[in-house]
Protein backbone atom coordinates (compact mmCIF):
# COMPACT_ATOMS: atom_id res chain seq x y z
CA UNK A 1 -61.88 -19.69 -27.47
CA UNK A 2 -63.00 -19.44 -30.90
CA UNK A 3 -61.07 -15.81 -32.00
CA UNK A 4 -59.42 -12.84 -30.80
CA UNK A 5 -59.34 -10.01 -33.18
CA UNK A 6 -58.03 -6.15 -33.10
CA UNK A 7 -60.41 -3.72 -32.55
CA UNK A 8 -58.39 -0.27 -32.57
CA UNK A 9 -56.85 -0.26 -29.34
CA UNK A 10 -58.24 -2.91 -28.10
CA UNK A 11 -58.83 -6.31 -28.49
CA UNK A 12 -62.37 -8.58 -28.85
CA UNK A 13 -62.32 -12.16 -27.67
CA UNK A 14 -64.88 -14.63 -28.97
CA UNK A 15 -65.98 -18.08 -27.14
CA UNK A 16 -68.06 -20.96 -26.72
CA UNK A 17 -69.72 -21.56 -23.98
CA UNK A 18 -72.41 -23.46 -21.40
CA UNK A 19 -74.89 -20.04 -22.37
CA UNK A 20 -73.65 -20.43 -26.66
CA UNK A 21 -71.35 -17.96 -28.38
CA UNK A 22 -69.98 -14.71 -26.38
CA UNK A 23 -67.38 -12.17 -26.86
CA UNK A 24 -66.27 -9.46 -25.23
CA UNK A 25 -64.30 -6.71 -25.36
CA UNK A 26 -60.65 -6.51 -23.19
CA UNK A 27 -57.37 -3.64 -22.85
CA UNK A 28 -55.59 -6.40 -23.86
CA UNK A 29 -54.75 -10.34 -24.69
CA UNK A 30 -52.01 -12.53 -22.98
CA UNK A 31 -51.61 -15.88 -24.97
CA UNK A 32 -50.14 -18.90 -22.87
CA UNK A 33 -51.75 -21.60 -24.45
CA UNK A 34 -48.30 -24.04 -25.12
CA UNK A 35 -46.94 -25.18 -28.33
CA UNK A 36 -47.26 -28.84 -28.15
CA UNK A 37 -50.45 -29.32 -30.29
CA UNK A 38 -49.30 -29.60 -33.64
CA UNK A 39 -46.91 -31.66 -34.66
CA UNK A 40 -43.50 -30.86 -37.12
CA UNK A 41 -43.62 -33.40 -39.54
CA UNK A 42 -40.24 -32.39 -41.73
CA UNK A 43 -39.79 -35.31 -44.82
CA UNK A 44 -36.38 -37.22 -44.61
CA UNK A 45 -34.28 -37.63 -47.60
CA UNK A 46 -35.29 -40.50 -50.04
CA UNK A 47 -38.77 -40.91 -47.68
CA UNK A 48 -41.25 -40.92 -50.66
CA UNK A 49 -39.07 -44.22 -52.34
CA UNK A 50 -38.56 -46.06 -49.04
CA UNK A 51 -42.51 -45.91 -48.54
CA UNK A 52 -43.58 -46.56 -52.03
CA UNK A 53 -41.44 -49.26 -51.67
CA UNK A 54 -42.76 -51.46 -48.77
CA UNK A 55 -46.39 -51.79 -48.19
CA UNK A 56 -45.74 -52.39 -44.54
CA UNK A 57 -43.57 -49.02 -44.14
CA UNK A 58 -45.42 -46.11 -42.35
CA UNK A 59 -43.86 -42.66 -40.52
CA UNK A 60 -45.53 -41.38 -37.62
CA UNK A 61 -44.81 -38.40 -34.75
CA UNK A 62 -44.26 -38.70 -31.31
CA UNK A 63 -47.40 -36.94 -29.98
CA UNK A 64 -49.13 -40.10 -31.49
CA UNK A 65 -46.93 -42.78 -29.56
CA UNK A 66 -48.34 -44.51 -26.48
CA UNK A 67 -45.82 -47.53 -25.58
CA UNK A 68 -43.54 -49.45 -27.85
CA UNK A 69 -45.34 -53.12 -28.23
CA UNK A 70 -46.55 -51.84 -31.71
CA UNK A 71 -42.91 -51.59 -32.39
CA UNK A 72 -42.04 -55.03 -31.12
CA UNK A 73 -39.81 -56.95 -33.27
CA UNK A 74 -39.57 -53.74 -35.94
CA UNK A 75 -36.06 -51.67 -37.14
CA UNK A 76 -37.31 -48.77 -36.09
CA UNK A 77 -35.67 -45.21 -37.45
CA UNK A 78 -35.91 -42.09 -34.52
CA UNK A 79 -35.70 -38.42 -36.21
CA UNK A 80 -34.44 -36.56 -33.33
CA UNK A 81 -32.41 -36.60 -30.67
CA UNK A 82 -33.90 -33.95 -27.46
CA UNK A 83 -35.98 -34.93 -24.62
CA UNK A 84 -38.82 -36.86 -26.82
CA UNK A 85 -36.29 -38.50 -29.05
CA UNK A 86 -33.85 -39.85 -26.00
CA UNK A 87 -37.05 -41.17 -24.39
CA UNK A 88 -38.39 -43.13 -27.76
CA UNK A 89 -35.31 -44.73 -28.13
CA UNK A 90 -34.79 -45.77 -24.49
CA UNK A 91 -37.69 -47.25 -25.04
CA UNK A 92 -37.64 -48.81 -28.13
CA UNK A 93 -34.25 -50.68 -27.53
CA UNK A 94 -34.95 -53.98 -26.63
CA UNK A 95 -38.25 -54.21 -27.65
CA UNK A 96 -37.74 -53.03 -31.37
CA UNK A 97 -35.45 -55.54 -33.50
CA UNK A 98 -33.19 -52.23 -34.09
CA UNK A 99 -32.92 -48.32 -33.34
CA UNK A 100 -31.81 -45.95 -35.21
CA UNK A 101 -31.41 -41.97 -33.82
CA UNK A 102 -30.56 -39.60 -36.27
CA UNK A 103 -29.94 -36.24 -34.69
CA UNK A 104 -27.90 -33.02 -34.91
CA UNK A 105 -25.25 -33.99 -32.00
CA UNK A 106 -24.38 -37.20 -34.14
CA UNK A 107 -20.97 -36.18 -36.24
CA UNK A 108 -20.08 -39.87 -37.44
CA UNK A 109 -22.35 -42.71 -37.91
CA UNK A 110 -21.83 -45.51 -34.67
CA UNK A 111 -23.42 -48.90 -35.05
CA UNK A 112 -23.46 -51.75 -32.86
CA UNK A 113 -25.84 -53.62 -29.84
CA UNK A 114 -28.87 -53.36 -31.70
CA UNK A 115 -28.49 -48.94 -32.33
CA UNK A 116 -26.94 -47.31 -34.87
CA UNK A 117 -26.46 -43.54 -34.54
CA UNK A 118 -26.74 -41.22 -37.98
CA UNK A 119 -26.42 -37.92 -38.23
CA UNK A 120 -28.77 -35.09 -39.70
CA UNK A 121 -29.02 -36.02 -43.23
CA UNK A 122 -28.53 -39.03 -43.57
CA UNK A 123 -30.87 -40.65 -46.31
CA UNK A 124 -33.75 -43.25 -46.30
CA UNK A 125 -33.25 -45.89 -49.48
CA UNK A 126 -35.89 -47.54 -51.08
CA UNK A 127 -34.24 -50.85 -49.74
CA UNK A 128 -34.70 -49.23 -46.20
CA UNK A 129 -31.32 -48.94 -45.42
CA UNK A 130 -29.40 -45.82 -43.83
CA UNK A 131 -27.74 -43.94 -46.58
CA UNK A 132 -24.83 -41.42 -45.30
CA UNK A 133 -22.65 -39.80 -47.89
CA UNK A 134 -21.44 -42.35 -49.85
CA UNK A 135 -21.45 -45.45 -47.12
CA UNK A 136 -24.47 -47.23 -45.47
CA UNK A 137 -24.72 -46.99 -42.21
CA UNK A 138 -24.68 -50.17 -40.14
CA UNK A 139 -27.86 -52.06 -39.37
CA UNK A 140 -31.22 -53.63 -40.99
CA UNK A 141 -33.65 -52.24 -43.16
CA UNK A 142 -36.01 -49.41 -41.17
CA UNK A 143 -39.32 -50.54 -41.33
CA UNK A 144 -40.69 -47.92 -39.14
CA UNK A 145 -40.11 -43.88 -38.54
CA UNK A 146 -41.10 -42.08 -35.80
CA UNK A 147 -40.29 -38.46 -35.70
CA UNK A 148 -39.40 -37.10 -32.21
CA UNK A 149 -39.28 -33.42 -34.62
CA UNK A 150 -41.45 -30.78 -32.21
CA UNK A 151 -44.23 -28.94 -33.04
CA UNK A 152 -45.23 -25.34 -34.91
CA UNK A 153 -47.03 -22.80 -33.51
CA UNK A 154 -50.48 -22.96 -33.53
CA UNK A 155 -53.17 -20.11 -32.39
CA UNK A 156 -56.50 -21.12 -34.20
CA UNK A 157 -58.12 -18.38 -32.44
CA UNK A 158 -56.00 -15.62 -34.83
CA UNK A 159 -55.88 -14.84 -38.05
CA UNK A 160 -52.25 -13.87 -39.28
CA UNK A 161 -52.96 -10.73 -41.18
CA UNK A 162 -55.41 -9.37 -38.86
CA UNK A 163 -52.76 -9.25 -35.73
CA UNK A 164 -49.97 -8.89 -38.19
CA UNK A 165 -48.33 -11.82 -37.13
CA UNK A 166 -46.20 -14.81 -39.09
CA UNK A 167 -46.58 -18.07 -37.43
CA UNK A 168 -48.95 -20.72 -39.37
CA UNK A 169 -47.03 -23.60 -39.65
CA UNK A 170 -44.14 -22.43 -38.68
CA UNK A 171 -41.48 -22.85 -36.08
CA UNK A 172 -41.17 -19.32 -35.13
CA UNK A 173 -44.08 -16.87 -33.79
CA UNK A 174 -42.86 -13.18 -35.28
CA UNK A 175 -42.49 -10.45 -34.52
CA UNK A 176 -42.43 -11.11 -30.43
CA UNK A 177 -40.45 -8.52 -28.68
CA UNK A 178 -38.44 -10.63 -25.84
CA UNK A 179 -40.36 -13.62 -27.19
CA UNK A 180 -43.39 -11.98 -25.21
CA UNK A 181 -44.75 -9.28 -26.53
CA UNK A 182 -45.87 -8.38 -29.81
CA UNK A 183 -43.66 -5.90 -31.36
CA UNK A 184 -46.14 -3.57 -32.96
CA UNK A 185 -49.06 -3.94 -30.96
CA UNK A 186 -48.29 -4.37 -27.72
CA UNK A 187 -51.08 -5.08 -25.56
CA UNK A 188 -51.05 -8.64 -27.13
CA UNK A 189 -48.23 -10.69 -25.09
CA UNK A 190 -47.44 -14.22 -24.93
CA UNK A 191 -46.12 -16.47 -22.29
CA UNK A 192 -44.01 -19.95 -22.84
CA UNK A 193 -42.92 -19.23 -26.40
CA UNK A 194 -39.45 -20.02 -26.32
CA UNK A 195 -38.24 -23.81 -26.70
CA UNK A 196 -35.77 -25.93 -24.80
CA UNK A 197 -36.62 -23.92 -21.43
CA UNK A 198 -34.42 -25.76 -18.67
CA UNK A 199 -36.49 -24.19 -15.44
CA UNK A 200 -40.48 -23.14 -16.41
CA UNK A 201 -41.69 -21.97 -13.06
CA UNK A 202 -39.00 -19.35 -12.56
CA UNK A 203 -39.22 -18.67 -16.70
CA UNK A 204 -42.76 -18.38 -16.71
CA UNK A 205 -42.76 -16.10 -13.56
CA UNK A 206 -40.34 -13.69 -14.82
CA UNK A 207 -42.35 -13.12 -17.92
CA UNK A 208 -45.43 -12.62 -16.52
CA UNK A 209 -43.72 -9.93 -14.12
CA UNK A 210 -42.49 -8.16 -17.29
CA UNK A 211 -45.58 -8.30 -19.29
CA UNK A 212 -47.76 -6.84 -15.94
CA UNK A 213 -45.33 -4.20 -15.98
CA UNK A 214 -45.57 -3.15 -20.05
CA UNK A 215 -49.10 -3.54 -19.92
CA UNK A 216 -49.85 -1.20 -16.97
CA UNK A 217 -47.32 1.26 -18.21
CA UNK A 218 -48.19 4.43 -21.35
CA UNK A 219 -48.92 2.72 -24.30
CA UNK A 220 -48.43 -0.87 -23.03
CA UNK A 221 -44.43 -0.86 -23.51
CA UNK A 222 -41.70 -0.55 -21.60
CA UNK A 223 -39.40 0.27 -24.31
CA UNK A 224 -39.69 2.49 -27.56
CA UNK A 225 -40.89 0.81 -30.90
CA UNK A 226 -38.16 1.24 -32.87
CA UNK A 227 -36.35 -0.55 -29.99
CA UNK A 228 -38.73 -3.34 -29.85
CA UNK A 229 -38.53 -3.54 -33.67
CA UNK A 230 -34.40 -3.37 -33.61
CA UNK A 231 -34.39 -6.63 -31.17
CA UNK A 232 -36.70 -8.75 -33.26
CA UNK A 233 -34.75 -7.56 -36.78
CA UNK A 234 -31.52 -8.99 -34.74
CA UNK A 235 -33.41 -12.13 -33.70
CA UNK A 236 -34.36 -12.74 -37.10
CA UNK A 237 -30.90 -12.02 -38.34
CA UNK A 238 -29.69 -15.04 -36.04
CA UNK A 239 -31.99 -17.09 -37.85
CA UNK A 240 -30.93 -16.35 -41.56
CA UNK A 241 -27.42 -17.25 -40.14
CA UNK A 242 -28.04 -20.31 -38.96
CA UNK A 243 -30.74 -21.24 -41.52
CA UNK A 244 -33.13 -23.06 -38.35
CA UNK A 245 -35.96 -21.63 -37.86
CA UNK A 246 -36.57 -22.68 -34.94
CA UNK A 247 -33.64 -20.66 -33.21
CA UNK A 248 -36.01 -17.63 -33.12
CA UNK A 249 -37.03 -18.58 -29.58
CA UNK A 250 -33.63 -20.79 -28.33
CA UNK A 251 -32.33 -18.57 -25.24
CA UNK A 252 -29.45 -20.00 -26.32
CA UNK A 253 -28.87 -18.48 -29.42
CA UNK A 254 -26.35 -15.57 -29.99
CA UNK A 255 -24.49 -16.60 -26.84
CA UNK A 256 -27.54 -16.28 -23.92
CA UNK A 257 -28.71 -17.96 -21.71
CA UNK A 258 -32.02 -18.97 -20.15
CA UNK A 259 -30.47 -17.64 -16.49
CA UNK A 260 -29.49 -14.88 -17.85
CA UNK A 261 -32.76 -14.00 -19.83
CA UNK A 262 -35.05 -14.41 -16.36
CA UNK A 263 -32.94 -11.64 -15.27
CA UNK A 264 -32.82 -9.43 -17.50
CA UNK A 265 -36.75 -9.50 -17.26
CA UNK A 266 -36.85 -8.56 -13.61
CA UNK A 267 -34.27 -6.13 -14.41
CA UNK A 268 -36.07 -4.69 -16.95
CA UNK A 269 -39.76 -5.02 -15.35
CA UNK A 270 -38.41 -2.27 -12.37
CA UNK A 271 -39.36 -2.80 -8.69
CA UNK A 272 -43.09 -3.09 -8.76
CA UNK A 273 -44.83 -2.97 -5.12
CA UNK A 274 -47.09 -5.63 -4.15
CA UNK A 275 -49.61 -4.23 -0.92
CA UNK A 276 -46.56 -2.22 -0.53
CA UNK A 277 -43.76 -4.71 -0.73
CA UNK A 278 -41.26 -5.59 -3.42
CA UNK A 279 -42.10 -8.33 -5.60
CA UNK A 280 -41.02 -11.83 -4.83
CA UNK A 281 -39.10 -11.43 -8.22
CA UNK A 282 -37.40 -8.59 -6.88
CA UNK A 283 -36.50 -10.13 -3.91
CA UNK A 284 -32.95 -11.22 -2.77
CA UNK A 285 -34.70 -14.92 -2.07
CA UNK A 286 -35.36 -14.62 -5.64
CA UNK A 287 -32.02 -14.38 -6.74
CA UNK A 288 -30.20 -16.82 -4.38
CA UNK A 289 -32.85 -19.11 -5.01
CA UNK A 290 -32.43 -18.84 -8.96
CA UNK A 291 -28.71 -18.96 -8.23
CA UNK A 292 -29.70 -22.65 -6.33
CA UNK A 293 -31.94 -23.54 -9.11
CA UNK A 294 -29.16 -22.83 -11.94
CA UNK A 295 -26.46 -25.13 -9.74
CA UNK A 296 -28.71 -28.05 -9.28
CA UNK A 297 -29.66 -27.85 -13.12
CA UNK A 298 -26.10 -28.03 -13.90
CA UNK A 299 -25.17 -30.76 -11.88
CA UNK A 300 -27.71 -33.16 -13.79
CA UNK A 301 -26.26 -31.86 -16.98
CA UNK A 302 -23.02 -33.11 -16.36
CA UNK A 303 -25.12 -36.25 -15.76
CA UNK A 304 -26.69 -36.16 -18.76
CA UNK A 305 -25.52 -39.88 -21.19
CA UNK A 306 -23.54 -39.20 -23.65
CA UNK A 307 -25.86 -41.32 -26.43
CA UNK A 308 -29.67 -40.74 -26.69
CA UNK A 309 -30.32 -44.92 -25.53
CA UNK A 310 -27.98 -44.82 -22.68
CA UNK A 311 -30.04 -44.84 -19.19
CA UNK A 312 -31.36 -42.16 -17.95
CA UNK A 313 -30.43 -42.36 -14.56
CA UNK A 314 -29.80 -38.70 -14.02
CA UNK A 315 -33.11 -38.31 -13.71
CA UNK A 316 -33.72 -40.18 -10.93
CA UNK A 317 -31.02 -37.89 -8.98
CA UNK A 318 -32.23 -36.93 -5.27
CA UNK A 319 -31.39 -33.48 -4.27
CA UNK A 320 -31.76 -32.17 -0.94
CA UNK A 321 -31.75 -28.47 -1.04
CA UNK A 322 -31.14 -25.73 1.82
CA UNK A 323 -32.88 -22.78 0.01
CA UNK A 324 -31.62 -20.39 2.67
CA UNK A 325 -28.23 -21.19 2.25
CA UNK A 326 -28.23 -21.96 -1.01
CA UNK A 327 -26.50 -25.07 -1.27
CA UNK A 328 -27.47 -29.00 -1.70
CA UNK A 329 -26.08 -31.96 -1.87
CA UNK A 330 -27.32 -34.71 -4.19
CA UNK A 331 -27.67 -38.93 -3.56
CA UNK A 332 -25.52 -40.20 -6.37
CA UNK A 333 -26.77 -44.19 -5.40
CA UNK A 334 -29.48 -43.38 -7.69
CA UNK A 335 -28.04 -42.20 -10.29
């Protein structure tokens, strides 16, 4: 895919292929290409001094780490503390001299057993200590950083002013109505926007219901512009609140939930007929099966370790699952 471009109501998509360079003409463009390409490399206080000072030092991102041996023997600093930063430092620990995590969840630095614990803020010295407030944080000198930060969006294939869109280099794609659909023009949608999603089959389905629906409906929408444009001015509120970015596409923000948003979708996509029959969305099974789905996910949260090194056992959780009943019961010996 080389570019996708407006042209009037429709949309021309470019691409390389086995017979050279094509394009060709469509009604309209669904994007669902991910959001794990380019990394977010945000600087940490006092970075530029702690590297200028130590020929040795270096920072590097997640989406470049393989294994931890080049870390062997190394005080390494983690920036981050979701599903990529839990797993560096699980890693790490034992194999790096020292871990540090600094994350958002962190209230009070916590030292000890080879991790210390920092929260957002905290500041790199030249002398490669861990700098928070006025007190240094226990532990060596970091010799390392590895960010565990995300990634921005990235869609190569557009150019911002021509689709009217905000989203190079950024950690928000605007202005998505429903984090799917494009606000003013509406036959371009997007699937898998939104971050921190905690089921993606079910997530991914419901969208892609929702966007079938607006796209085979008068003028590609299932709701009025000024009422797509009123939900993305009180998404973007959120964000000047909170002054992160990236909470443009949490589910969570402004008290939602993921649950909740996959049914609001079906809700809102009608009761479309498949060869005659309701969707599978629309079905009953649908709903007790999400309802399954949402208990089992909330059992292994309450499993969840309460620091980013602890094990990870709730992972390895067995669930056996009666999906016409709608209950399970789990195998806690491996957990």
């Amino acid at each position: 895919m080389t570019s996708v471009a407006p042209a009037g109501d429709a949309w021309t998509v470019a691409w390389d292929g086995d017979g050279g360079c094509r394009d060709e003409r469509f009604d309209a463009v669904v994007v669902a290409n991910g959001h794990y390409n380019r990394p977010y490399e945000p600087e940490i206080a006092g970075q530029t001094a702690w590297l200028a000072a130590g020929g040795d030092r270096s920072i590097s991102h997640s989406q470049r780490y393989d294994e931890p041996s080049p870390y062997a023997g190394k005080s390494v600093l983690v920036v981050g503390g979701r599903s990529s930063g839990v797993d560096l430092a699980r890693e790490l620990r034992g194999v790096a001299s020292w871990v540090y995590v600094m994350e958002k969840k962190c209230a009070e630095p916590y030292g000890g057993d080879g991790v210390t614990h920092v929260p957002v803020g905290a500041e790199l010295t030249a002398d490669g200590r861990m700098k928070v407030g006025d007190s240094y944080a226990p532990g060596p000198a970091v010799d390392r950083v590895l960010l565990a930060t995300g990634y921005v969006y990235d869609f190569p294939f557009f150019e911002e002013e021509a689709v009217d869109m905000t989203f190079e280099g950024r950690r928000s794609c605007r202005p998505l109505y429903l984090h799917l659909q494009h606000a003013a023009r509406p036959t371009l949608g997007f699937v898998g926007v939104q971050l921190s999603v905690p089921c993606p089959i079910p997530f991914f389905e419901a969208q892609a219901l929702y966007l079938a629906e607006a796209l085979a409906a008068p003028d590609a929408a299932l709701a009025a512009r000024d009422e797509r444009d009123a939900w993305v001015d009180a998404r973007l509120a959120t964000v000047a609140k909170s002054g992160r970015e990236q909470d443009l596409h949490y589910t969570s923000a402004e008290g939602d939930n993921a649950w909740a948003y996959i049914r609001r979708l079906v809700d809102l996509a009608g009761a479309p007929q498949v060869d005659g029959d309701p969707s599978w969305l629309q079905s009953p099974a649908f709903d007790r099966r999400l309802k399954t789905v949402e208990s089992v996910y909330d059992d292994r949260g309450r499993r969840y370790p309460t620091k980013p090194w602890h094990d990870d056992a709730y992972r390895r959780c067995d669930y056996a699952v009666d999906w016409a009943a709608g209950t399970w019961t789990v195998d806690a010996s491996r957990c």
